[in-house]
Protein backbone atom coordinates (compact mmCIF):
# COMPACT_ATOMS: atom_id res chain seq x y z
CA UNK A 1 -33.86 8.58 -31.08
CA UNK A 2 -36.29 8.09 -33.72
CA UNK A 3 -38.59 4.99 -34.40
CA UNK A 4 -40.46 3.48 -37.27
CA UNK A 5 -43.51 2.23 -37.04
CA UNK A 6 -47.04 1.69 -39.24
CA UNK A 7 -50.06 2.95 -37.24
CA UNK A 8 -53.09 0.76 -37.30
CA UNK A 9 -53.97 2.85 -40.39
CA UNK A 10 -50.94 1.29 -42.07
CA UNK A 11 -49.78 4.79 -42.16
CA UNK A 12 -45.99 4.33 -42.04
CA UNK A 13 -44.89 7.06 -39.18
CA UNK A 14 -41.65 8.21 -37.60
CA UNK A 15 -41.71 8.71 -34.08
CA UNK A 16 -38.89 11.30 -32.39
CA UNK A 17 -39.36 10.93 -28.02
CA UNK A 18 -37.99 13.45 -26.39
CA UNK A 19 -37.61 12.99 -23.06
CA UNK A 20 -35.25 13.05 -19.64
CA UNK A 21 -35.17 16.51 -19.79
CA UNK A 22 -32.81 18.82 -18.54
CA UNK A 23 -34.27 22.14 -17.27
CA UNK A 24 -33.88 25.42 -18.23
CA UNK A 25 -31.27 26.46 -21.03
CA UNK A 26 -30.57 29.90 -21.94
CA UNK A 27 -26.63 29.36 -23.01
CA UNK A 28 -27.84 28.08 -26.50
CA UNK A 29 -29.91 29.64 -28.87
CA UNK A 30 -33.09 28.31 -29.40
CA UNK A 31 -32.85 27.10 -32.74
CA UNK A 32 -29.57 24.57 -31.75
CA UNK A 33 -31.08 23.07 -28.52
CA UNK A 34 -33.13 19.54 -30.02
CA UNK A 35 -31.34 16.60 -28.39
CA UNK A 36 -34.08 14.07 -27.59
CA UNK A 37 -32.35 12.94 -24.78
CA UNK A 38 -31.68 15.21 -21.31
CA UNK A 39 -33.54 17.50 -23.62
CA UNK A 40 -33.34 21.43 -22.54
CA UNK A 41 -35.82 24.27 -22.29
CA UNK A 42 -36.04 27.94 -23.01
CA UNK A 43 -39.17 27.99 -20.01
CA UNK A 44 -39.88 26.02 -16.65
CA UNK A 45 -42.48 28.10 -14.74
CA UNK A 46 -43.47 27.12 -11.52
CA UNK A 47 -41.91 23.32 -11.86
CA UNK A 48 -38.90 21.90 -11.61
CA UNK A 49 -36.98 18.93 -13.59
CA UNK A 50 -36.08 16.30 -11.37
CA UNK A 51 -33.08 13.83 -10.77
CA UNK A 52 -34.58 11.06 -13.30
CA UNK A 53 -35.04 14.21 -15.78
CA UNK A 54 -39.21 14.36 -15.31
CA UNK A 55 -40.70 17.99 -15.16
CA UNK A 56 -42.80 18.31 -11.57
CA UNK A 57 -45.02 20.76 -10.86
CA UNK A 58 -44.17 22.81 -7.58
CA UNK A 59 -45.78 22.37 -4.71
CA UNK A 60 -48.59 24.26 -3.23
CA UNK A 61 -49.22 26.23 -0.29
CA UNK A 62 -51.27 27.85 2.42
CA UNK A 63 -51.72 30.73 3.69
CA UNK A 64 -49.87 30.76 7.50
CA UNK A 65 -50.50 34.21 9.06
CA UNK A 66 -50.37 38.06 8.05
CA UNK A 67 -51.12 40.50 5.82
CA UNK A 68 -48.24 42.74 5.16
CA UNK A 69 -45.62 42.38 2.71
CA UNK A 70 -42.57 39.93 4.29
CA UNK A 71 -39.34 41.01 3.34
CA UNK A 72 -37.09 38.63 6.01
CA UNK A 73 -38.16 35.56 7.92
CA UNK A 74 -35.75 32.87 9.73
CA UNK A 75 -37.11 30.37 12.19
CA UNK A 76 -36.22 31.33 15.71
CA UNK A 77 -37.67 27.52 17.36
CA UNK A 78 -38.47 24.50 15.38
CA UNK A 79 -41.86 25.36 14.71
CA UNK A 80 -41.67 29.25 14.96
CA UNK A 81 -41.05 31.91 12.55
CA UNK A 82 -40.04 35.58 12.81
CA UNK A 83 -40.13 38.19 10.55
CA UNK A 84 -39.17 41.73 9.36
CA UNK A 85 -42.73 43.58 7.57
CA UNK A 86 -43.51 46.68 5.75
CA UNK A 87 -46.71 48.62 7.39
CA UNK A 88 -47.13 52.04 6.38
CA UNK A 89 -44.06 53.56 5.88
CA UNK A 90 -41.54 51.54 9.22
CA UNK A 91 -40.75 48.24 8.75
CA UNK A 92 -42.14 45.96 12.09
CA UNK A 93 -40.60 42.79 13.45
CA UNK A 94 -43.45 40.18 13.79
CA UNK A 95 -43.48 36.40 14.97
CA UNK A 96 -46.24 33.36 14.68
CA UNK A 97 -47.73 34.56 18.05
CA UNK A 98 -48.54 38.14 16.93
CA UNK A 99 -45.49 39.81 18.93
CA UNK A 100 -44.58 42.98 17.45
CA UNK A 101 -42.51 46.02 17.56
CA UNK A 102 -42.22 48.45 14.69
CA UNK A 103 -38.50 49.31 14.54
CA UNK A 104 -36.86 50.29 11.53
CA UNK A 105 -37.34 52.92 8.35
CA UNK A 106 -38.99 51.68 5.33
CA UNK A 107 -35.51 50.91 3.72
CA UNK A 108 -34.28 49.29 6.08
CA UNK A 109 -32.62 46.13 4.28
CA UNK A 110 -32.74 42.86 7.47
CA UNK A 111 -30.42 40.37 8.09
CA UNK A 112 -30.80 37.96 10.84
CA UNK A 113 -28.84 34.77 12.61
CA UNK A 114 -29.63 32.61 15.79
CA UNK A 115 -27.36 32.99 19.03
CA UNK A 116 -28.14 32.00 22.38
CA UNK A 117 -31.17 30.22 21.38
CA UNK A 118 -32.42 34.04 20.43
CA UNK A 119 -32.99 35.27 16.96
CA UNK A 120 -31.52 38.69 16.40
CA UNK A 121 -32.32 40.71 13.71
CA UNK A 122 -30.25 44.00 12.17
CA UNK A 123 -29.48 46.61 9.34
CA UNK A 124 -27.13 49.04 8.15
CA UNK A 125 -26.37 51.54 10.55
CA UNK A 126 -29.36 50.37 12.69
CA UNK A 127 -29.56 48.96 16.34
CA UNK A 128 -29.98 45.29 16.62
CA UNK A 129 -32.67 43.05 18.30
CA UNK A 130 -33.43 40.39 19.64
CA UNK A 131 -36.45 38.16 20.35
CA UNK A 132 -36.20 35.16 22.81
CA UNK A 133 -39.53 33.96 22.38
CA UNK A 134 -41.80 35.99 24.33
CA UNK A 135 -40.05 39.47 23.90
CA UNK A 136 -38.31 41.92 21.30
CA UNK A 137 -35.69 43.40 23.29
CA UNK A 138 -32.87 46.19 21.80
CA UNK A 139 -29.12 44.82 22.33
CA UNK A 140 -27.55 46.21 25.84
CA UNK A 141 -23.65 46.63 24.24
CA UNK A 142 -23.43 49.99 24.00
CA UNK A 143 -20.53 49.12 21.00
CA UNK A 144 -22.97 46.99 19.09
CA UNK A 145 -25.53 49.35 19.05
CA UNK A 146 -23.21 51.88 18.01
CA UNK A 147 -21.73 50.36 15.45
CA UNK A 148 -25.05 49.18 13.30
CA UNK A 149 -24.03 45.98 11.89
CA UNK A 150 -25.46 45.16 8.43
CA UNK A 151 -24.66 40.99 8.15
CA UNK A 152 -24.36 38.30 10.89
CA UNK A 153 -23.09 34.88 11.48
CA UNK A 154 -22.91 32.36 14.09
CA UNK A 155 -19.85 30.57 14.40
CA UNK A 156 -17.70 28.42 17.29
CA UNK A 157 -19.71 29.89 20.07
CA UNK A 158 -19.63 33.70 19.46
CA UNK A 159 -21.89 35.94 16.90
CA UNK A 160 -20.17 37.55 14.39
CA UNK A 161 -20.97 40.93 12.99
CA UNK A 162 -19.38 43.02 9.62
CA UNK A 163 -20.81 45.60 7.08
CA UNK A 164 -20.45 48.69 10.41
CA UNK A 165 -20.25 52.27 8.35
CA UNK A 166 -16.58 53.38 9.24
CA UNK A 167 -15.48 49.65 9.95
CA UNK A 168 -16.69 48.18 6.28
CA UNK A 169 -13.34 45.58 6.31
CA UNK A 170 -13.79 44.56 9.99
CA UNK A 171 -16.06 41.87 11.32
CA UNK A 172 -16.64 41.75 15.38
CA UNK A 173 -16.40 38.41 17.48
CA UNK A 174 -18.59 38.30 20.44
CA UNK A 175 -17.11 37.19 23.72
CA UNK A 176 -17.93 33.51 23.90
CA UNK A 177 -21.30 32.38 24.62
CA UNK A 178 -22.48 36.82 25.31
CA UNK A 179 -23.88 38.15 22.83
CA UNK A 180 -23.97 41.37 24.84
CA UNK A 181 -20.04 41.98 24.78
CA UNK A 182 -17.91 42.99 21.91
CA UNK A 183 -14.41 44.51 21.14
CA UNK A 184 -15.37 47.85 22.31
CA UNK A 185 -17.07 46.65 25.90
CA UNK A 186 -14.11 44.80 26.61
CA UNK A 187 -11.92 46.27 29.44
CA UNK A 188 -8.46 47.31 28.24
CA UNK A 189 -6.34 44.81 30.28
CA UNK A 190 -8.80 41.69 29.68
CA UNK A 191 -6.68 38.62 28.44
CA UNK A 192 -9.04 36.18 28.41
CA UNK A 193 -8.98 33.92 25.78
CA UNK A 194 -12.44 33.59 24.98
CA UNK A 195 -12.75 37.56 25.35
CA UNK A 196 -14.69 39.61 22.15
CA UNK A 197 -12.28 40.40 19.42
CA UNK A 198 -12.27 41.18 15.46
CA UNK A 199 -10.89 40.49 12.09
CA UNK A 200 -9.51 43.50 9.51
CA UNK A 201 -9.38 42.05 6.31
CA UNK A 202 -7.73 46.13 4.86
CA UNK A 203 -4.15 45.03 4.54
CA UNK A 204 -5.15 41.64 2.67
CA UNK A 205 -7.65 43.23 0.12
CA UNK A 206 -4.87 45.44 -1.49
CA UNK A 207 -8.11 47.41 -2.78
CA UNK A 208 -10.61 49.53 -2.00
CA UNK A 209 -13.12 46.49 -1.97
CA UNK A 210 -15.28 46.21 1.28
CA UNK A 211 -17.47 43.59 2.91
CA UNK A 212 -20.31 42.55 1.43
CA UNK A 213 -21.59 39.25 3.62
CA UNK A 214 -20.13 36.68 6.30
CA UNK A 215 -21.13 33.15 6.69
CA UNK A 216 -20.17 29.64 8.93
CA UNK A 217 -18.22 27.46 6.76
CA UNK A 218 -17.97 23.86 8.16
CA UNK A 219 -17.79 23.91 12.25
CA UNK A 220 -14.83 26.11 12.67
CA UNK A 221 -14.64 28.70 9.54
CA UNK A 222 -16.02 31.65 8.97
CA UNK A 223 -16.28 33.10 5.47
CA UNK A 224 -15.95 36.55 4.92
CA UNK A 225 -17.84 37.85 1.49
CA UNK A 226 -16.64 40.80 -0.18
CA UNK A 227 -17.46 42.00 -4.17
CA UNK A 228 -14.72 40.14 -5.71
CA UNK A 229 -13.13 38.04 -3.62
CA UNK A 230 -13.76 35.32 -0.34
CA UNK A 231 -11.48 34.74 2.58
CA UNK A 232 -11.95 31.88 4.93
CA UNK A 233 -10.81 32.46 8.34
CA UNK A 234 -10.16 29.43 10.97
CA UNK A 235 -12.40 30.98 14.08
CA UNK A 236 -11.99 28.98 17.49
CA UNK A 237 -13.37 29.73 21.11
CA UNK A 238 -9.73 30.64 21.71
CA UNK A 239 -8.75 34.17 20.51
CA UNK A 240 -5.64 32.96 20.02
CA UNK A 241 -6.29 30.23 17.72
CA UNK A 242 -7.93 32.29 14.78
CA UNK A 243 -5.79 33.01 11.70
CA UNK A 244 -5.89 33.33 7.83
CA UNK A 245 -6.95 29.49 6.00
CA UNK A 246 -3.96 30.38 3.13
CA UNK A 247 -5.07 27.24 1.18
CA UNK A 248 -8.72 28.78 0.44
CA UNK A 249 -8.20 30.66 -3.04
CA UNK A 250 -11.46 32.13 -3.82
CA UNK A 251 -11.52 35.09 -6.15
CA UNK A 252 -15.29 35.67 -6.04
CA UNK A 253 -17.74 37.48 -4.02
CA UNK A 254 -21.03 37.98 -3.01
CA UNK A 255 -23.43 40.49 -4.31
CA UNK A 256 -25.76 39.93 -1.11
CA UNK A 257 -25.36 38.66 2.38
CA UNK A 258 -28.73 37.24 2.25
CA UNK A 259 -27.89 35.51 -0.58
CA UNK A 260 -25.86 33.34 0.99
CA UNK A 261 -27.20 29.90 2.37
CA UNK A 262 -25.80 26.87 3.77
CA UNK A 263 -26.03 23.29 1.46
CA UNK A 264 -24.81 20.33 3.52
CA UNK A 265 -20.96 21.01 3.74
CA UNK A 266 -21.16 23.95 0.92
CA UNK A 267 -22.13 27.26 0.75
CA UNK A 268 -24.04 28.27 -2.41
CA UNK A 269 -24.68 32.21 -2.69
CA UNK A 270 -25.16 35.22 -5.50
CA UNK A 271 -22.10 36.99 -7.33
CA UNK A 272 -22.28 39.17 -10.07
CA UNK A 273 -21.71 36.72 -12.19
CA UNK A 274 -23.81 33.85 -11.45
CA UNK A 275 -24.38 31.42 -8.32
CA UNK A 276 -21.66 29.94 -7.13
CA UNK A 277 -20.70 27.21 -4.30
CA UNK A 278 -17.86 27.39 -1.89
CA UNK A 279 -16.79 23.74 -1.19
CA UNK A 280 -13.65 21.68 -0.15
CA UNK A 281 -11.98 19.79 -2.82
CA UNK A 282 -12.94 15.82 -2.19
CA UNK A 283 -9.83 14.98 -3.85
CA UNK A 284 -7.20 16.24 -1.04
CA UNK A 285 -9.75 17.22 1.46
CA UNK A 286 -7.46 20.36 2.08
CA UNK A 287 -8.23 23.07 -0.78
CA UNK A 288 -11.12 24.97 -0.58
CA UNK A 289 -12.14 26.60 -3.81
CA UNK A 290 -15.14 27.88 -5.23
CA UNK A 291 -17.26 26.77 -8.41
CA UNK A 292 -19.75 28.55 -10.76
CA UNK A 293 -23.33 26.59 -10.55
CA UNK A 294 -25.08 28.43 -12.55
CA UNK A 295 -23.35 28.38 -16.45
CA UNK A 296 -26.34 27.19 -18.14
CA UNK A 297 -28.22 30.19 -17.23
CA UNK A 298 -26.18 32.97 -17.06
CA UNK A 299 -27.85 35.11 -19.05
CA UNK A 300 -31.05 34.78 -17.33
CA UNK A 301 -29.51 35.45 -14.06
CA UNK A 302 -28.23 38.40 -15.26
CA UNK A 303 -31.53 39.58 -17.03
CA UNK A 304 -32.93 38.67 -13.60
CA UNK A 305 -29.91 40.90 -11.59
CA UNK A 306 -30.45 43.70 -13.98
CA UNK A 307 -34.48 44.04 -12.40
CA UNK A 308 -33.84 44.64 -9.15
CA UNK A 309 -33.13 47.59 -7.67
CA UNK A 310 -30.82 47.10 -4.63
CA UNK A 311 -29.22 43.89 -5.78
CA UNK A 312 -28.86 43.65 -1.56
CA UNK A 313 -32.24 42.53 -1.41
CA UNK A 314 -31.69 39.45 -3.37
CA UNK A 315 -32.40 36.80 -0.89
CA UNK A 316 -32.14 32.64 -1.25
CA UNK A 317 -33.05 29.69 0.84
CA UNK A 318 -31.52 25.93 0.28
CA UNK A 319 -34.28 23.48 0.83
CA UNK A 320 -32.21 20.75 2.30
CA UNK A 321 -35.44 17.86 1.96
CA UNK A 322 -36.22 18.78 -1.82
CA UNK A 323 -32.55 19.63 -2.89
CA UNK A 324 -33.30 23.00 -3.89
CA UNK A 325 -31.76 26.48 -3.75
CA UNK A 326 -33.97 29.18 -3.67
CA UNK A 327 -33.05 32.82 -4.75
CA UNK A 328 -35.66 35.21 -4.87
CA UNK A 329 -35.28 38.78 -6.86
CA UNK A 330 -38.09 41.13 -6.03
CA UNK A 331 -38.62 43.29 -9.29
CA UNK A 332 -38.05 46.63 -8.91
CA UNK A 333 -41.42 49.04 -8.77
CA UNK A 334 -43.61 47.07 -7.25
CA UNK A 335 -44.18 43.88 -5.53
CA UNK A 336 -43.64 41.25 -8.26
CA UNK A 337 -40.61 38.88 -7.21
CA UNK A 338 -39.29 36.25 -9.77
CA UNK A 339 -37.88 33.14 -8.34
CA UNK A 340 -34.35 30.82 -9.82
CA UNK A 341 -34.15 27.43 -8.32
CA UNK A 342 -31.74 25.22 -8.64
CA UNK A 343 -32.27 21.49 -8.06
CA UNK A 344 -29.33 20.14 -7.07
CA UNK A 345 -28.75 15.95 -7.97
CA UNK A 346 -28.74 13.51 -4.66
CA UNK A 347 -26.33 11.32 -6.49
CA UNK A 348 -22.82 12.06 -6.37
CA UNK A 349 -21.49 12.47 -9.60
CA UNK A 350 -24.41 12.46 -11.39
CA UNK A 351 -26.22 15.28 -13.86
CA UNK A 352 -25.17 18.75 -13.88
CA UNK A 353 -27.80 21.37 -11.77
CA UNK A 354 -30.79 21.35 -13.34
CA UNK A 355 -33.02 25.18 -13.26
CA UNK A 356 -36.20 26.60 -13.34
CA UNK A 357 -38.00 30.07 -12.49
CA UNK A 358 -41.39 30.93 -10.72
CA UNK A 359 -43.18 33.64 -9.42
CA UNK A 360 -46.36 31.31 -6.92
CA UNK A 361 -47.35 33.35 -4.23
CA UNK A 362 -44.62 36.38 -5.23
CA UNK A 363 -42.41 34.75 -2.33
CA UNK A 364 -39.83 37.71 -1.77
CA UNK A 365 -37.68 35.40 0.86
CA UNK A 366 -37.90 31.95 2.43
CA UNK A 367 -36.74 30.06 5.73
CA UNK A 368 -36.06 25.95 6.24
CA UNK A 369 -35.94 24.21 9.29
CA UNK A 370 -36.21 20.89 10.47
CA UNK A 371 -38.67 19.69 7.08
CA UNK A 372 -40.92 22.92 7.39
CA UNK A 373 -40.54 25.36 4.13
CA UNK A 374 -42.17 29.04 4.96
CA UNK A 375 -42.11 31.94 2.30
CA UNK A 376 -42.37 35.22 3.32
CA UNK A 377 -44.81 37.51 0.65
CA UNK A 378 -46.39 40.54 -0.35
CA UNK A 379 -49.62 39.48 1.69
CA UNK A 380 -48.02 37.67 4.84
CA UNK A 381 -46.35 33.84 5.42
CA UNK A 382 -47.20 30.60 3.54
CA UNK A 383 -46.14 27.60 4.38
CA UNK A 384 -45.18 25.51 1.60
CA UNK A 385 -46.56 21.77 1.17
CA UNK A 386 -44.87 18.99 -0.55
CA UNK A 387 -45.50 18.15 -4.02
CA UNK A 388 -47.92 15.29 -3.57
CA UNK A 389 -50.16 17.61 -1.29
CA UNK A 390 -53.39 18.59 -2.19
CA UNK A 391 -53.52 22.12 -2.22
CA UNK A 392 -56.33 25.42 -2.80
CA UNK A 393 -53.51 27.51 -3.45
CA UNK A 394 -51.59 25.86 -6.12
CA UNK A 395 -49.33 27.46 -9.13
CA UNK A 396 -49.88 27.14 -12.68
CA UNK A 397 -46.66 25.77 -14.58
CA UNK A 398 -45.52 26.58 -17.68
CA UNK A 399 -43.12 24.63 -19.65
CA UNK A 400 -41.30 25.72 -23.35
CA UNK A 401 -39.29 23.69 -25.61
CA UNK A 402 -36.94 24.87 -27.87
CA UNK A 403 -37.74 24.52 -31.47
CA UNK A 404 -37.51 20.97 -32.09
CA UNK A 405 -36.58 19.97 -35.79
CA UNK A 406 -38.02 15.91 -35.46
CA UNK A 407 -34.60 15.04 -37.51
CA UNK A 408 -34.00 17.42 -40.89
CA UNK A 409 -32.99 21.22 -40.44
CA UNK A 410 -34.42 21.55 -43.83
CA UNK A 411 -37.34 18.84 -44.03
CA UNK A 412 -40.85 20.01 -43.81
CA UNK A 413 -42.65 17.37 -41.77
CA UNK A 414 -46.26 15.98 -42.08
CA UNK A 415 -47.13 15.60 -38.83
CA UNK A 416 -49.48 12.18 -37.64
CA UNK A 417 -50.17 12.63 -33.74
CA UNK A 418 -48.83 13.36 -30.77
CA UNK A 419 -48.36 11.37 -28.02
CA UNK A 420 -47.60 12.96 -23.76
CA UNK A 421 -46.59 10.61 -21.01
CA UNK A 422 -47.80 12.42 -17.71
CA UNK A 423 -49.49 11.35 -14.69
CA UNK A 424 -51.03 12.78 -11.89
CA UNK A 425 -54.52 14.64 -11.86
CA UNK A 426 -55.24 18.00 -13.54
CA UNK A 427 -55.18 19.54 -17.04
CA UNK A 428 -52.94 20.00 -19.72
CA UNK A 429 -53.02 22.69 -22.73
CA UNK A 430 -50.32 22.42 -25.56
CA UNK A 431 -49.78 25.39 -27.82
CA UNK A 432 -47.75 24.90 -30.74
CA UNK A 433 -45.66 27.19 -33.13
CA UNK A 434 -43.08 26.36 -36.42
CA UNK A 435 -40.14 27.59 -36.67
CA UNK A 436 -41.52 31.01 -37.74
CA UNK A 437 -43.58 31.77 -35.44
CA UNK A 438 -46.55 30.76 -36.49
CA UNK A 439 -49.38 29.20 -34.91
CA UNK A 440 -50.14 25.85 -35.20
CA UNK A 441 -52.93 25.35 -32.86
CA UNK A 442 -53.60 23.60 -29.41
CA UNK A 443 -54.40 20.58 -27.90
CA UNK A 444 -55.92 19.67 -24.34
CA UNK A 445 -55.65 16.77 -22.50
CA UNK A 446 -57.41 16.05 -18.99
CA UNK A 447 -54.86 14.08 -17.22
CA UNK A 448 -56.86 11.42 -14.88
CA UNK A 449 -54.74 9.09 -12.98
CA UNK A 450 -56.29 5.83 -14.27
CA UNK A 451 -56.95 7.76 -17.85
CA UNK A 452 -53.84 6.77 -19.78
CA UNK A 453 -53.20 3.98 -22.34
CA UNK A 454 -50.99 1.62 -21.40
CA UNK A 455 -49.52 0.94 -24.63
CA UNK A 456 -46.68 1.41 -26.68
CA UNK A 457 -45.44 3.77 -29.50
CA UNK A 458 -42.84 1.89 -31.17
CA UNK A 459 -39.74 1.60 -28.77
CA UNK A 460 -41.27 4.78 -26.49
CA UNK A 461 -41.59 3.57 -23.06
CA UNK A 462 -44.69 5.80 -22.39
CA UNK A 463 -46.67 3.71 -20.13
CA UNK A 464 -48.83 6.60 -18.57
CA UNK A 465 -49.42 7.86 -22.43
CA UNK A 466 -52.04 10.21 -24.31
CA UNK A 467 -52.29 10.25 -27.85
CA UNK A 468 -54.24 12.75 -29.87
CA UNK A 469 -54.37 12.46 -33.52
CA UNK A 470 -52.62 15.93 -35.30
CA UNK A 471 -52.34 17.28 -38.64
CA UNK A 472 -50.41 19.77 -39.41
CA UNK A 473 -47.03 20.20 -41.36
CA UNK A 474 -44.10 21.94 -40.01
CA UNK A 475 -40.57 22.86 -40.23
CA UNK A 476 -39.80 22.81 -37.06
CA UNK A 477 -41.91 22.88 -33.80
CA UNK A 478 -41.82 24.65 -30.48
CA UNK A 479 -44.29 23.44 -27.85
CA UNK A 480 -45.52 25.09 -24.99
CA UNK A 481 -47.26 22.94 -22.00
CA UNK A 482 -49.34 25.30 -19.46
CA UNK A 483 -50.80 22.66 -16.57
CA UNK A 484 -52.92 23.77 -13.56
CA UNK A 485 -53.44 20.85 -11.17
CA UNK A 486 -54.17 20.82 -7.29
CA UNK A 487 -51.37 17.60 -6.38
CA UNK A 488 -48.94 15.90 -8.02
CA UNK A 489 -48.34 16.52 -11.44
CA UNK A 490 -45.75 14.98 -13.50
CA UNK A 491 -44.55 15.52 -16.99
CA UNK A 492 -42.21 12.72 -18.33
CA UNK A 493 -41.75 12.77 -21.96
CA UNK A 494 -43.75 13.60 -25.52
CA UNK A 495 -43.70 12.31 -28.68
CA UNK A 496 -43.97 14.05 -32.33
CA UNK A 497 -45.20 11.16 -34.69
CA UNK A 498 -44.66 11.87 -38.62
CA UNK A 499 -45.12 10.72 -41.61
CA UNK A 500 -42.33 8.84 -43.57
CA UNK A 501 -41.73 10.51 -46.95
């Protein structure tokens, strides 16, 4: 919406606000993308747009312990994390406390789940462990450890196992409440109900498709992931009660078990295609289908797919306090990781996912528990602070419009000033280019909480505003914010001021 107004120079301007912005936008090309309001972007580095549409710069960190580069972590207490490492050429399990055993080869690709109030931790044709809290400890079933599970699940009081070379379309219940007996340790004529058993999904494939990841859906289903499709089984303490969910018809799968993450009732994880959610319809309460998240960026998830080596090391976490789904892509040759978030709305029925990249601190994985965020890295475990923390490690965000035409296609504008609504405490650099590519110069501002005017431009509600005289004539404009600031830092709107003709 544009505004018209006479600066105190009795200069008659136009003012175009855009604000309320969307996130990142790579369906569109850049040239069609300038709607003012729930405005898009072609960049979001390092900061995220929130609910009310403001652009927040992501939290900071610290450094928790370590050195070595962290390829797995979960939390196996409320306050204590465990990990898979790289040192030399084995890959080491390591915890808060400094217990460590060196386990696995270097490619070893580690899943994990929590059982028993233990943490056990596995690859691909690989023995499991286990860690209790004071002790890493091999599993005693002789089938388990034969069998070399590659994904796990807890679900209804047993653990569940799949991805076994020679068994890829099985996945192995645990007797209930032993994580120390499966199918295979089972005595012949044992007809217990709660006795170990498994599921073969062969016959109800029809293809040569396999399992690719398993999951807990809700309190009594278990999702089992392959490369093109999803089949929900109903899984209860009683072998007897388990069979096929036929009203779950989800022709998508998952490109990586560790992908896969819980968000309240859903479960949001990679595909080839893009992110998607498995959820039950809130219309009947009896469907289960699955959605695609993650339209408005498709192509950047795929430039982002196409990176990594062994698309099974693509790993996500859902930050239940922030909103925010996680999925990390470590880049292959080296150990830069790029980072897609989505920030999911609190308000049901509300805006469409809004998304943003990152790279702070290279986090190659992540773990949430109980309000604590922890990201696992090329040099050891940071814990991640909230947004209004005070930080000495803290990223640098970088935020890029799409070329922004202030009304005419065709016009060439005379550009007045330019006004930024932000608040918090740090700096702020604006680099600008027309529509050609050419550069138009740059602007800094040094944002100061109690440093803003609180006044108006025309009808633009900018009361935490910063207005810098500019001349320069243009086409159209593409902006480019870069802000480095140790706490909160918000972003909540511009304005491009120009001269009537």
């Amino acid at each position: 919406m544009a505004s018209r107004i006479k600066s105190r120079s009795g200069v008659a301007i136009e003012t175009f606000a855009y604000e309320t912005f969307s996130g990142l936008d790579s369906s569109r090309d850049v040239r069609s993308q300038d709607t003012q309001k729930n405005q898009s972007l072609i960049r979001l580095d390092n900061g995220y747009c929130d609910w009310r549409g403001q652009i927040i710069r992501d939290p900071g960190a610290e450094h928790r312990v370590g050195t070595h580069q962290v390829n797995h972590i979960t939390f196996y207490s409320p306050d204590k994390t465990a990990w898979a490492e790289k040192t030399g050429g084995e890959v080491a399990f390591n915890t808060d406390d400094g217990i460590r055993t060196a386990v696995y080869p270097i490619s070893a690709k580690v899943a994990s789940t929590v059982f028993n109030r233990k943490v056990h931790f596995g690859a691909a044709a690989l023995p499991m462990y286990s860690f209790d809290g004071a002790k890493w400890e091999a599993t005693k079933s002789p089938s388990l450890a034969a069998m070399g599970p590659a994904y796990f699940a807890s679900i209804q009081r047993r653990l569940a196992v799949a991805g076994m070379p020679g068994k890829e379309t099985e996945v192995h219940l645990s007797r209930v409440d032993n994580d120390q007996i499966f199918p295979d340790d089972e005595d012949d004529d044992e007809v217990s109900v709660l006795r170990a058993g498994y599921i073969n999904i062969a016959n109800i494939l029809g293809t040569a498709d396999q399992i690719t990841g398993i999951a807990s859906f809700e309190q009594n289903r278990l999702a089992i992931f392959t490369q093109d499709r999803t089949f929900i089984y109903a899984v209860d303490p009683s072998i007897n009660n388990w069979y096929l969910d036929d009203r779950a018809n989800i022709n998508i799968g998952t490109i990586s078990h560790n992908s896969i993450a819980h968000a309240g009732t859903d479960l949001l994880f990679c595909s080839r295609s893009g992110i998607h959610s498995i959820k039950r319809s809130e219309d009947n309460g009896i469907l289960v289908f699955s959605e695609s998240m993650s339209g408005r960026v498709e192509i950047t998830y795929r430039e982002l797919v196409s990176q990594v080596e062994d698309v099974e090391t693509i790993s996500a976490v859902f930050d239940q306090d922030e909103g925010q789904y996680h999925v990390f892509f470590p880049i292959a040759g080296g150990e830069d990781t790029r980072r897609l978030t989505l920030t999911m709305n609190p308000e049901t029925g509300g805006q469409a996912p809004r998304w943003s990249t990152g790279d702070f601190v290279k986090g190659r994985c992540g773990a949430f528990l109980g309000g604590q965020f922890v990201l696992g890295t090329p040099g050891g475990v940071y814990d991640v602070k909230k947004v209004e923390d005070t930080t000495d490690i803290a990223p640098e965000m970088v935020v890029q419009t799409p070329i922004l035409w202030c009304g005419s296609l065709t016009n060439t504008k005379d550009c007045y000033s330019i006004s930024i609504q932000a608040q918090g405490t740090g700096n702020l650099n604006i680099e600008m280019i027309d529509e050609n590519g050419r550069d138009l110069g740059s602007l800094f501002f040094d944002v100061e909480p109690s440093g803003a005017d609180d006044t108006f431009i025309g009808s633009v509600p900018l009361s935490a505003q910063y207005e810098r005289k500019l001349d320069i004539r243009f086409r159209g404009i593409q902006l480019k914010f870069t802000t480095q600031a140790s706490g909160l830092f918000r972003l909540i709107g511009f304005a491009i001021n120009v001269r009537e003709t």
